[in-house]
Protein backbone atom coordinates (compact mmCIF):
# COMPACT_ATOMS: atom_id res chain seq x y z
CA UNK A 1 14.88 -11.79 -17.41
CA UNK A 2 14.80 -8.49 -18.08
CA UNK A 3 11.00 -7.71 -17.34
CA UNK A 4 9.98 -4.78 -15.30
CA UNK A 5 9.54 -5.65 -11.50
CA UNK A 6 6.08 -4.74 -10.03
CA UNK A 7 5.23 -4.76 -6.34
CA UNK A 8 1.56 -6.92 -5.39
CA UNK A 9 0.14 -5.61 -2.25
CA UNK A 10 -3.45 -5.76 -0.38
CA UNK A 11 -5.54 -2.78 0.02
CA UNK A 12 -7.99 -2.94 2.86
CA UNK A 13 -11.06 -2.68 1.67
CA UNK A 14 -11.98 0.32 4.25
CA UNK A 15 -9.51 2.24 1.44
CA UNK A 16 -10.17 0.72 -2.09
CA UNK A 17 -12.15 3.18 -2.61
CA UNK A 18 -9.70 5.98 -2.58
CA UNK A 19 -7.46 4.02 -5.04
CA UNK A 20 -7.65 4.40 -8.49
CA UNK A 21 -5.16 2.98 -11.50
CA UNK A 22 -2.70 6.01 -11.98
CA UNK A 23 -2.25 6.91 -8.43
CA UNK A 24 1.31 8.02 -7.55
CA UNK A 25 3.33 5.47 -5.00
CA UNK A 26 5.84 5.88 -2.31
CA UNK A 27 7.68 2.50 -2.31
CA UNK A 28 9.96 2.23 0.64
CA UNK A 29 12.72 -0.90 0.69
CA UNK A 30 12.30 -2.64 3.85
CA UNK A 31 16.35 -3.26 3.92
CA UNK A 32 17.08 0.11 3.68
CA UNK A 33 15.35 2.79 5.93
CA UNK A 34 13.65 5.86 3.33
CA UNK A 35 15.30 8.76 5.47
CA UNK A 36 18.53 7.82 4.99
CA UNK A 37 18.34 5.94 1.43
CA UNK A 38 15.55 7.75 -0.29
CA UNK A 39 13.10 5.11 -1.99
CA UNK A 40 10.71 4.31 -5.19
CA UNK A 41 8.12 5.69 -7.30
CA UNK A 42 5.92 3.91 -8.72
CA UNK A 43 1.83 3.79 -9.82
CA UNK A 44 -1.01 1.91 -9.14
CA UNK A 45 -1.72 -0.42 -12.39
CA UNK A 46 -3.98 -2.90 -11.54
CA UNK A 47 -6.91 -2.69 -8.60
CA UNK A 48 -8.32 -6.15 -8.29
CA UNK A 49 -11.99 -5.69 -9.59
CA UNK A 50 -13.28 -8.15 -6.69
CA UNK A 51 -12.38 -8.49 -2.72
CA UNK A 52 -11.19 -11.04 -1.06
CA UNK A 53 -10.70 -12.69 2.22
CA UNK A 54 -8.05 -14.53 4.46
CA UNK A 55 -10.67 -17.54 4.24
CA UNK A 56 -10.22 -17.50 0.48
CA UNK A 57 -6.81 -17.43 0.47
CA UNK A 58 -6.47 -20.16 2.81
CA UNK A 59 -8.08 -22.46 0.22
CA UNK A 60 -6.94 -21.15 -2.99
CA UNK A 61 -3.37 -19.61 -2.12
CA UNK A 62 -2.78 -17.70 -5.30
CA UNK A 63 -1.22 -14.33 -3.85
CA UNK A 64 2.23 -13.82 -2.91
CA UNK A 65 1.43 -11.58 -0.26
CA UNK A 66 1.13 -13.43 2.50
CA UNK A 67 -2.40 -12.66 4.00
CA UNK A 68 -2.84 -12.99 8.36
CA UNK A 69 -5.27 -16.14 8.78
CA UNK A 70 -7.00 -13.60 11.93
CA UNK A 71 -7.90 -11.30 9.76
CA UNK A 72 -11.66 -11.08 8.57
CA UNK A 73 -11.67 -7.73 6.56
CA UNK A 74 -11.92 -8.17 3.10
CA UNK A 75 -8.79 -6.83 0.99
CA UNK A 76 -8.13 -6.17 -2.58
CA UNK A 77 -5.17 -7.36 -4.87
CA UNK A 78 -3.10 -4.36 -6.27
CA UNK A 79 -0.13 -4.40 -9.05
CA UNK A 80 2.31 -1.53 -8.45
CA UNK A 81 4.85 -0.86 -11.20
CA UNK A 82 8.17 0.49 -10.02
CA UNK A 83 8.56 3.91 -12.18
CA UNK A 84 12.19 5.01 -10.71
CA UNK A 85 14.48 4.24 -7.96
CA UNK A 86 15.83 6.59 -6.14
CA UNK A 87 17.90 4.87 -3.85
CA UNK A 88 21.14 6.27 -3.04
CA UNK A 89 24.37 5.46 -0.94
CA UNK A 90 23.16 1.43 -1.04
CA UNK A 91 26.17 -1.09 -1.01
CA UNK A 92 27.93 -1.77 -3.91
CA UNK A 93 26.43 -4.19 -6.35
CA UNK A 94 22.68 -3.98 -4.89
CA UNK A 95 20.07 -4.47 -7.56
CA UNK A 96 15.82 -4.26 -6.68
CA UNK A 97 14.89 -8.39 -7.03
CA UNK A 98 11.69 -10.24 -6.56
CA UNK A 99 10.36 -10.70 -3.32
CA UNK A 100 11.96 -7.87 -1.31
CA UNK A 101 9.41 -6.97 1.34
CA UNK A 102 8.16 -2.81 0.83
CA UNK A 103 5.90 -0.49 2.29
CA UNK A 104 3.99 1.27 -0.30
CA UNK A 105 2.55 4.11 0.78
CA UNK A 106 -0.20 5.30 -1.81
CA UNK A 107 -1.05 8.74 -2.35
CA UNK A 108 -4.56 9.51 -2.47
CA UNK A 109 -5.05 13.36 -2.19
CA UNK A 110 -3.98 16.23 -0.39
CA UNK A 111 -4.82 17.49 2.52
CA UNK A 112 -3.95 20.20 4.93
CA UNK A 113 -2.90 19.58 8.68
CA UNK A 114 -5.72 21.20 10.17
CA UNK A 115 -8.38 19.30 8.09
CA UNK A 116 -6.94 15.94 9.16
CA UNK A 117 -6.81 16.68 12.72
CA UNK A 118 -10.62 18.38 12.29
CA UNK A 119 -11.71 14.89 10.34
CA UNK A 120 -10.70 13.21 13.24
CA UNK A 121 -12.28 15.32 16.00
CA UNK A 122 -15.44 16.11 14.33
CA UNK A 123 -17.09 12.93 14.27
CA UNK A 124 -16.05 12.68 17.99
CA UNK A 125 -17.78 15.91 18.50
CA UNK A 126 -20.99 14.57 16.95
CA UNK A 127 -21.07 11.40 18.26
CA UNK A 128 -20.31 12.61 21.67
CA UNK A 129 -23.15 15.04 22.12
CA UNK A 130 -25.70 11.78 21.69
CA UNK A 131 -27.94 10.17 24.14
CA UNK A 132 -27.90 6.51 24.17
């Protein structure tokens, strides 16, 4: 009843390995657009420890985060627990329940500007400069 609410979500595998348990979170409520409501906090709890695939969840349907049946990269299962809500100027009576669709945005590290456009361009550089 009174349990804490936690958000599952699917981390491309490309990216599990920038997420570790602890990281910070950026939940946003899908109702209620961040820039004019604000949104969550939360942390990463659980990372699953193996992958798996839209093939696998076809025959063992055990998420419920629905998983596109076209997709063929292999995804991890991650529990997000909702720290503090910092929703504001929502209608009256509005409560956080189960199965409210979110974007959670998961913060990895810092970087500047400049080094993400330069991370970008560089391996265009490199690549660009080769003979078939």
């Amino acid at each position: 009843a009174d349990a804490p609410l936690e958000i599952e979500a699917n981390i491309f595998g490309r990216e599990n390995g920038f997420v570790h348990v602890g990281d910070p979170v950026a939940i946003k409520f899908d109702t209620f657009p961040y820039s004019q409501f604000g949104m969550a906090e939360g942390s990463v709890r659980i990372v699953s420890p193996d992958s798996f695939t839209a093939q696998d969840e076809a025959r063992n349907p055990t998420s419920a985060v629905p998983v596109p049946q076209t997709s063929t990269e292999p995804f991890y299962r991650t529990r997000i627990a909702i720290d503090k809500v910092g929703l504001h100027d929502v209608p009256g009576g509005f409560r956080v329940i189960p199965g409210m669709p979110v974007t959670a945005d998961i913060k990895v590290g810092k970087r500047t500007v400049l080094s993400y456009l330069l991370g970008r361009m560089m391996p265009l550089a490199q690549e660009g400069m080769r003979e078939p």
